[in-house]
Protein backbone atom coordinates (compact mmCIF):
# COMPACT_ATOMS: atom_id res chain seq x y z
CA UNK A 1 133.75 121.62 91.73
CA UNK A 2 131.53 121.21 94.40
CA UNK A 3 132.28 123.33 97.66
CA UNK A 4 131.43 122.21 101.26
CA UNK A 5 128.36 124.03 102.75
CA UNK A 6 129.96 125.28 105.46
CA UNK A 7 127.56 127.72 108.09
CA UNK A 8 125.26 127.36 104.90
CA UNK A 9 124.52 124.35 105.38
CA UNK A 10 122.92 124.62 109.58
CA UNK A 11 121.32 127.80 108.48
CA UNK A 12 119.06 125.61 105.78
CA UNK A 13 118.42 122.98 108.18
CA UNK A 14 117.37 125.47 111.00
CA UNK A 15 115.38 127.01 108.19
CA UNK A 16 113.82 123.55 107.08
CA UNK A 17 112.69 122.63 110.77
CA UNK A 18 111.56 125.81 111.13
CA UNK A 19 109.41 126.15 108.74
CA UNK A 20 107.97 122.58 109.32
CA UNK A 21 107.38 123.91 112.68
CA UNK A 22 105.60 127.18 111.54
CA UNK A 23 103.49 125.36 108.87
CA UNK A 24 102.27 122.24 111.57
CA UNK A 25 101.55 125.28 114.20
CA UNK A 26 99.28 127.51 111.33
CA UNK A 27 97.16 124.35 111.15
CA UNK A 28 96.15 124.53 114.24
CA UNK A 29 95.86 128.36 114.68
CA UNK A 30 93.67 128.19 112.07
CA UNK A 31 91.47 125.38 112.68
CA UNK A 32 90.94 127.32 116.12
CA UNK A 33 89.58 129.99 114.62
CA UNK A 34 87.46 128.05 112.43
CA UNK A 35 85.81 126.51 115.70
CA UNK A 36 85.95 129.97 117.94
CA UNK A 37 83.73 131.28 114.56
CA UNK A 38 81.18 127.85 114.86
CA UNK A 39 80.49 128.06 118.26
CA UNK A 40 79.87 131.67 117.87
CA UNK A 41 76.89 130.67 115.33
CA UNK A 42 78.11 132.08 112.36
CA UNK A 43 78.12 130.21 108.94
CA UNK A 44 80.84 128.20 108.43
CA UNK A 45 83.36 128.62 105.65
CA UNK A 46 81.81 125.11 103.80
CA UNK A 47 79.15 126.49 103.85
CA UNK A 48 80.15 129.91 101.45
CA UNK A 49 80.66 132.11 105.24
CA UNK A 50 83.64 134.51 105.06
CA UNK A 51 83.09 135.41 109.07
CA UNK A 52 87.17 134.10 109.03
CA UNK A 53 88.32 136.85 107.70
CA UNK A 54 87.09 139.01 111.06
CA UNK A 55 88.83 136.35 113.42
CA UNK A 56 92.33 137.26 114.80
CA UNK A 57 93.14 133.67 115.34
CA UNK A 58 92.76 132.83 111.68
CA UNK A 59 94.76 135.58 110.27
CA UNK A 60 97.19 134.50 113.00
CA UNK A 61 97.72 130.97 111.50
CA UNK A 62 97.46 132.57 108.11
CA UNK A 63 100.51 134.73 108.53
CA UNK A 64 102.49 131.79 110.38
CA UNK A 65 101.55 129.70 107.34
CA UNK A 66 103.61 132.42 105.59
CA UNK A 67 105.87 132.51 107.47
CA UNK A 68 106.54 128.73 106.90
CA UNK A 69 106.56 128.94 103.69
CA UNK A 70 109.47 131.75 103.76
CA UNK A 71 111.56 129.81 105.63
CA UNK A 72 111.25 126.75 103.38
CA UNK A 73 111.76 128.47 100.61
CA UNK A 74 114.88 130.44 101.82
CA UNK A 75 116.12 126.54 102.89
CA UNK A 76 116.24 125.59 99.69
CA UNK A 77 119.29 128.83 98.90
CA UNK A 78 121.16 126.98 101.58
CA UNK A 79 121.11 123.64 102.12
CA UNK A 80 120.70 120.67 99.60
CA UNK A 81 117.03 119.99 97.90
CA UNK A 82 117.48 115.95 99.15
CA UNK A 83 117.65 117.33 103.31
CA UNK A 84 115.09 120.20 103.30
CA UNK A 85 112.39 118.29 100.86
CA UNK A 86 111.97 115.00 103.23
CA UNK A 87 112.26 117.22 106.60
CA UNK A 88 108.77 119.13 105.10
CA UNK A 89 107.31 115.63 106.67
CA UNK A 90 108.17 117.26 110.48
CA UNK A 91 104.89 119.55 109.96
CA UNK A 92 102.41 116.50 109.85
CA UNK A 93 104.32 115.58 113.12
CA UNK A 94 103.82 118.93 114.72
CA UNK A 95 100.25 119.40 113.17
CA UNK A 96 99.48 115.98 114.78
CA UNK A 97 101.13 116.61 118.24
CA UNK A 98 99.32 119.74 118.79
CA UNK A 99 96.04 119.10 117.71
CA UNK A 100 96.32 116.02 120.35
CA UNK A 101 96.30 119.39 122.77
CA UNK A 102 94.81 122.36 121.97
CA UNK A 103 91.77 120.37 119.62
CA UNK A 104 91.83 117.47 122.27
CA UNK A 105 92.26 115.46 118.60
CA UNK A 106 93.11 112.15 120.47
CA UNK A 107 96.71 110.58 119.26
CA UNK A 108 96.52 106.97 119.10
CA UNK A 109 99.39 104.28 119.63
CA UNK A 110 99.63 104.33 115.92
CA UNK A 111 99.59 108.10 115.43
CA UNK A 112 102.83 108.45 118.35
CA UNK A 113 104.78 105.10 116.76
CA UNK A 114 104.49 107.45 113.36
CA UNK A 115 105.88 110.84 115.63
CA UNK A 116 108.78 108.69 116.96
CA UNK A 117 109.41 107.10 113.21
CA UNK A 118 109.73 110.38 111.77
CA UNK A 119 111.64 111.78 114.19
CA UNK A 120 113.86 108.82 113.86
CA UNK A 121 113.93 108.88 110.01
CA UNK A 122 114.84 113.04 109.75
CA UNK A 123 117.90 112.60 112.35
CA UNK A 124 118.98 109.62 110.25
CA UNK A 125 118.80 112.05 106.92
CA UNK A 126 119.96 115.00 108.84
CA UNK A 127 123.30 112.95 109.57
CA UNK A 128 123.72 111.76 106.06
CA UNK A 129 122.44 114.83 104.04
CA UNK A 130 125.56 116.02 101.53
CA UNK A 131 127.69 118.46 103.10
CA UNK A 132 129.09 119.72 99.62
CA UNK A 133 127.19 122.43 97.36
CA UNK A 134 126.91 121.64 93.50
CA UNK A 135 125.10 124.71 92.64
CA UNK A 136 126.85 127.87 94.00
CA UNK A 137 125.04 130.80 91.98
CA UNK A 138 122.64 131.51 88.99
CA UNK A 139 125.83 130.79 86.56
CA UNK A 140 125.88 127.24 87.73
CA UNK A 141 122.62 127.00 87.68
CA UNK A 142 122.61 127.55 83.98
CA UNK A 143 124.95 124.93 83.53
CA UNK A 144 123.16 122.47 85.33
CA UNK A 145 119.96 122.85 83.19
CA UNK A 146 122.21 122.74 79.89
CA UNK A 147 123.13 119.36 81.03
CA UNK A 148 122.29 116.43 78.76
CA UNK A 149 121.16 113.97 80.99
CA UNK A 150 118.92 116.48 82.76
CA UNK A 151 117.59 117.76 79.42
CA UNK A 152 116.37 114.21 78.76
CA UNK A 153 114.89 113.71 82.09
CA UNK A 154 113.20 116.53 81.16
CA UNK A 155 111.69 115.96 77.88
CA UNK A 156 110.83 112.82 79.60
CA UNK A 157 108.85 113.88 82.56
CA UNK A 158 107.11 116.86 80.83
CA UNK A 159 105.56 113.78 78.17
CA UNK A 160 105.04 112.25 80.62
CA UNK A 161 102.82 114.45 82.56
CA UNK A 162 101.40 115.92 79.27
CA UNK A 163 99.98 112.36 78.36
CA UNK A 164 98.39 112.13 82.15
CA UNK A 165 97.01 115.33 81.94
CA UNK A 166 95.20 115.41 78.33
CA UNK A 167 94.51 111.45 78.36
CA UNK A 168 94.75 109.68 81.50
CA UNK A 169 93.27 112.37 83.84
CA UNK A 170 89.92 112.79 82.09
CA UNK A 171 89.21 109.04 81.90
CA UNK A 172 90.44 107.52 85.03
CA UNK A 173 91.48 110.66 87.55
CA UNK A 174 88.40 110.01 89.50
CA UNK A 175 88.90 106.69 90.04
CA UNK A 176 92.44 106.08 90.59
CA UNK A 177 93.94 107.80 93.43
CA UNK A 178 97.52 107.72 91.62
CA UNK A 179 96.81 109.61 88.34
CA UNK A 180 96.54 113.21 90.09
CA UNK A 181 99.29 112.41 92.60
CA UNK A 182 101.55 111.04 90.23
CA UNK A 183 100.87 114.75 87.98
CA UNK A 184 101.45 116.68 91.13
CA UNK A 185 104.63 114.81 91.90
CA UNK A 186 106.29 115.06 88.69
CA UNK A 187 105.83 118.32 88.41
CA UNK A 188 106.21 119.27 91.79
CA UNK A 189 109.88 118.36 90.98
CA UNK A 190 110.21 120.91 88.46
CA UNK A 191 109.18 123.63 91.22
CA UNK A 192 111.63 122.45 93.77
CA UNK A 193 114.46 122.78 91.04
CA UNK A 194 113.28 126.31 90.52
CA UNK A 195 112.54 126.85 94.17
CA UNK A 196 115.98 126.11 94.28
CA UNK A 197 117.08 128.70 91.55
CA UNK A 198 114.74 131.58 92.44
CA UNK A 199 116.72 131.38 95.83
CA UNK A 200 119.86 131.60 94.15
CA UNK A 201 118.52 134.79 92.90
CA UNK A 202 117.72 136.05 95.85
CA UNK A 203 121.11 134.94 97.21
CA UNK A 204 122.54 136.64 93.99
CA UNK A 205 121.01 140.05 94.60
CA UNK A 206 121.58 140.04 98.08
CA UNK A 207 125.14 139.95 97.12
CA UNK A 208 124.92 142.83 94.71
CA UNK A 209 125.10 140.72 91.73
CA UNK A 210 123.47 141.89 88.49
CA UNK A 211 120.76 138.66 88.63
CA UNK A 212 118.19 140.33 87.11
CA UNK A 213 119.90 141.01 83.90
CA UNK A 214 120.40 137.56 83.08
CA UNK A 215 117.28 135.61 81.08
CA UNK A 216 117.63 132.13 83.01
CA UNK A 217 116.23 134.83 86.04
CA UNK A 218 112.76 135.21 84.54
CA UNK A 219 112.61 131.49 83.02
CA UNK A 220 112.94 130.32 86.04
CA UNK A 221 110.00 132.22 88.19
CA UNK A 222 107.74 131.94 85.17
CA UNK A 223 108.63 127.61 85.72
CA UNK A 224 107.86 127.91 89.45
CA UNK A 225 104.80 129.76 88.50
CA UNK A 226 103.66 127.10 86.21
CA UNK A 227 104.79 124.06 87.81
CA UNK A 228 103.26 125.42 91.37
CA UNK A 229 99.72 126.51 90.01
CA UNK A 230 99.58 123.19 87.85
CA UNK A 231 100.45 120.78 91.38
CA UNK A 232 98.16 123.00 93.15
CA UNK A 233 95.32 122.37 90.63
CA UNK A 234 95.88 118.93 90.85
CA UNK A 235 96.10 118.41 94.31
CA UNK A 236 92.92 119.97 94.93
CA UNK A 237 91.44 117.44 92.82
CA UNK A 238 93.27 114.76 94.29
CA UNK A 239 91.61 115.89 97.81
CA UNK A 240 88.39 116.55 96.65
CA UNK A 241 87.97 113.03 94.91
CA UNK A 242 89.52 110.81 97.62
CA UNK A 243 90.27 110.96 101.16
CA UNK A 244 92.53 113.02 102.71
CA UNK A 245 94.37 110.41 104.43
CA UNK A 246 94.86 108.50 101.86
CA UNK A 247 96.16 111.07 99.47
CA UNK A 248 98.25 112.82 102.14
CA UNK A 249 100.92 110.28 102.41
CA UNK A 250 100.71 108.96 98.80
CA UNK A 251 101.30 112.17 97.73
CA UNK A 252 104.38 112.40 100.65
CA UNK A 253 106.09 109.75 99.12
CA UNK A 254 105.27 110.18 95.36
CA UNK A 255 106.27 113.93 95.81
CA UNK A 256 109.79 113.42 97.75
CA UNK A 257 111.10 110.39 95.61
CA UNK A 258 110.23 112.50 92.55
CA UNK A 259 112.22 115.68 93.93
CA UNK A 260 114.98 113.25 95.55
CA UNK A 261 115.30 111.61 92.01
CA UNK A 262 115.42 115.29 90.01
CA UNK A 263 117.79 116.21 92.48
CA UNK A 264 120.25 113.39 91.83
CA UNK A 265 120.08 113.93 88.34
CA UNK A 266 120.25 117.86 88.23
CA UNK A 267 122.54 119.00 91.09
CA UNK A 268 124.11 115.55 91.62
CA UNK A 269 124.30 116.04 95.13
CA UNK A 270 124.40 112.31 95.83
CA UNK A 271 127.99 112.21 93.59
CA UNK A 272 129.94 113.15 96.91
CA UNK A 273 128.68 110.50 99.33
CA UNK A 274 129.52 107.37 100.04
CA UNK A 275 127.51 104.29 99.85
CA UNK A 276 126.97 104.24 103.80
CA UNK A 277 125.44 108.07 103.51
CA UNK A 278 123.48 107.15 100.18
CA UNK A 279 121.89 104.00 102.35
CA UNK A 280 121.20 106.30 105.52
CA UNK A 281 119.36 108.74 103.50
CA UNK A 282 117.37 106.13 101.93
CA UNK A 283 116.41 104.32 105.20
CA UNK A 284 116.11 108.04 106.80
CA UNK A 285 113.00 108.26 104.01
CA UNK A 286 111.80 104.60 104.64
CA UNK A 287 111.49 105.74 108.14
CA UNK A 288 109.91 108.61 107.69
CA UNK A 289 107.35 106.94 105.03
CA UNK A 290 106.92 104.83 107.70
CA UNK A 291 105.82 107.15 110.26
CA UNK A 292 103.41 109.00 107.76
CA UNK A 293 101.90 105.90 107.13
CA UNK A 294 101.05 104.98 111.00
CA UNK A 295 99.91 108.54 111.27
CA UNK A 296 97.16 108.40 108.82
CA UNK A 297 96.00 105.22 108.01
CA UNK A 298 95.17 104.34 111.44
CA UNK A 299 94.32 107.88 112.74
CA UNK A 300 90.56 106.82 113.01
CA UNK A 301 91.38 103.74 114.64
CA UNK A 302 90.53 103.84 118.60
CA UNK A 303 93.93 101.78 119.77
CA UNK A 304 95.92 101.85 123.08
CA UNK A 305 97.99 100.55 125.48
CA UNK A 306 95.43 98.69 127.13
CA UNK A 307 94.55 96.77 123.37
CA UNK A 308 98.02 95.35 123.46
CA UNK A 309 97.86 91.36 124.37
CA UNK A 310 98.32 90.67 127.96
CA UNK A 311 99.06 87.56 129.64
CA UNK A 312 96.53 86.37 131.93
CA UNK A 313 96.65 83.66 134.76
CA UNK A 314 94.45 81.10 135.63
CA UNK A 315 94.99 80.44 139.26
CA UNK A 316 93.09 77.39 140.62
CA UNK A 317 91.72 76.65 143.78
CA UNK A 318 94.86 74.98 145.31
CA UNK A 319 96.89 78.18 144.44
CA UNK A 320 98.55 76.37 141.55
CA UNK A 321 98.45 78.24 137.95
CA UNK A 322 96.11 76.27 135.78
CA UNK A 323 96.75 77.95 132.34
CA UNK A 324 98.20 80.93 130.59
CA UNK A 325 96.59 82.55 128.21
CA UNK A 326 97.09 86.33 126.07
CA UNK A 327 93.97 88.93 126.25
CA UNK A 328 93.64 92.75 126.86
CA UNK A 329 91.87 95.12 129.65
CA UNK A 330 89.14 96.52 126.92
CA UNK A 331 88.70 93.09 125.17
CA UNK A 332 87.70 91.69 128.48
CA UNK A 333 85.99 94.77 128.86
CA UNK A 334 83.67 94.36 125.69
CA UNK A 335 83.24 90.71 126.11
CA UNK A 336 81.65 91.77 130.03
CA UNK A 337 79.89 94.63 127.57
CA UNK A 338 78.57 91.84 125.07
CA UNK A 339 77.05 89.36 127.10
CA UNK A 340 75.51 91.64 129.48
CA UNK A 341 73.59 93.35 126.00
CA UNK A 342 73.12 89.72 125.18
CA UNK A 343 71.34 89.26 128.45
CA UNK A 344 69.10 92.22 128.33
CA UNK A 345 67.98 91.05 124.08
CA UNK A 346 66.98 87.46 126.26
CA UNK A 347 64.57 89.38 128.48
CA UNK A 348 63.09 91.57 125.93
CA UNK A 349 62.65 88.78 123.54
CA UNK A 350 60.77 86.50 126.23
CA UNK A 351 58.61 88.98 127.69
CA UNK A 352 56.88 89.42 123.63
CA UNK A 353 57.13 85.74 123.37
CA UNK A 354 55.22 85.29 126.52
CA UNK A 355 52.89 88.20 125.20
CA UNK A 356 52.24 87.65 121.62
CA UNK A 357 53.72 84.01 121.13
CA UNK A 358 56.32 85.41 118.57
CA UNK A 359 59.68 83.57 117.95
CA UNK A 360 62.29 85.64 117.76
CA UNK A 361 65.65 84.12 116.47
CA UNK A 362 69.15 86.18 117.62
């Protein structure tokens, strides 16, 4: 029978934030090294240079990295796999906040309508996360996985995935943005399920109990090992193929709705809540897809306040408004810009006409 949370439950979601928080911040730590090592002449790390490895400031966002990556994992032993796997979306946030200040990476109008969206889309899931535990220690764990409807999912996925990887990947992987994502994401629900059950284990021994007697201990580290170096593979050839910002939030959403989906099916989390919770976790992760979305795909897009339509009067000579009409500070701007280039072109091109009798046509 499931079991409420209790303290449990705050602890993973301080752990969650927390660790978005440490991974966004390592970003940046180690990006500043990166540039501290450029200006300072020495060859750069795309280049083959391993100068990084002498710079405090990298090792600095290396070890918060780790940090990060603690804490999300420990999350996972506490609070449900549906709350801490969307909240991972807060360390785009904070990677994107703070570069706007210490890498003077300028934030757009898009890039803060994403912050506020996913700030707005975690509260909503935060309120409407499960408060009752399905999975209590390693022996329900073991139950879980004996489960028929899981054991199909299984079987399913893992044919899945097998039929990407052996025929898909090798004919179309480099031209379709989906075929490595949708690997990574499939199996990157596996390794949240064992995430999940290695940190019963360490839950387990913490407690004294004899986990590491028990087989289903091993199984499930050597499927976290497999499932995590198999995503990881992937994902690097996701990024080196396309874009980053356009595999970044594909592989957001692909990735969550996969682990949100094996979650439902293994720990059946979602059995407890009511429709009104099920539909604010769902918009919570519409939101937050949302937010990604405006982060990235318009991050190179130079958009402000000042773009936004304006309404402008025409006042006549008698005082009285003449017309009303919508247009922006830096369109106005560029027109003034445009015809003042188009101005200079006229002079050039009829001082060589005058010279050399050649028509020029604009």
């Amino acid at each position: 029978e499931p079991v409420a949370y209790g303290g449990g439950f705050y602890i993973g979601l301080g752990l969650a934030v927390s660790s978005s928080i440490f991974i966004g911040g390592s970003f940046i730590l180690k990006k500043k090294g990166l540039l501290r090592l450029a200006a300072k002449g020495t060859t750069r790390a795309g280049d083959g240079g391993h100068a990084y490895l002498k710079e405090w400031m990298w090792w600095a966002g290396l070890i918060t990295m780790g940090a990060g990556e603690a804490a999300n994992f420990l999350a996972y032993a506490f609070a449900p796999a549906s709350l801490v796997t969307p909240l991972g979306a807060l360390s785009v946030l904070v990677s994107a906040v703070l570069s706007s200040y210490f890498l003077d990476e300028r934030l757009n109008l898009h890039g803060k309508m994403g912050c506020v969206l996913s700030i707005l889309g975690s509260t909503v899931i935060v309120i409407h996360a499960p408060q009752t535990e399905e999975v209590a220690d390693l022996a329900d764990m073991g139950v879980k996985l004996r489960d028929p409807i899981f054991v199909t999912y299984a079987v399913i996925v893992l044919a899945v995935s097998l039929y990407l990887i052996f025929y898909i990947a090798p004919r179309h992987g480099t031209s379709n943005v989906m075929i490595y994502i949708s690997i990574c994401s499939l199996l990157g629900a596996f390794s949240v399920s064992c995430v999940k059950g290695v940190g019963l284990v360490v839950k387990g021994a913490a407690a004294g109990d004899p986990v590491w007697l028990q087989p289903l201990t091993y199984l499930l580290i050597l499927g976290l090992i497999a499932s995590v170096s198999t995503q990881v593979n992937y994902l690097n050839k996701a990024l080196d193929v396309f874009n980053t910002s356009m595999v970044t939030p594909v592989y957001y959403v692909l990735f969550t709705t996969t682990v949100l989906l094996c979650s439902a099916i293994l720990f059946k989390e979602w059995n407890a809540m009511d429709p009104r919770s099920v539909i604010g976790m769902l918009a919570g992760f519409g939101t937050i897809v949302t937010g990604i979305f405006f982060l990235h795909a318009f991050k190179d897009i130079n958009f402000s306040l000042s773009d936004l339509p304006k309404f402008v009067k025409n006042v006549g000579a008698n005082g009285v408004v003449e017309s009303v009409k919508y247009t922006s500070v830096r369109k106005a701007h560029r027109s003034d810009e445009r015809s003042e280039l188009l101005d200079q072109v006229d002079a050039i091109y009829s001082e060589e006409d005058e010279s050399s009798n050649v028509l020029f046509n604009k």
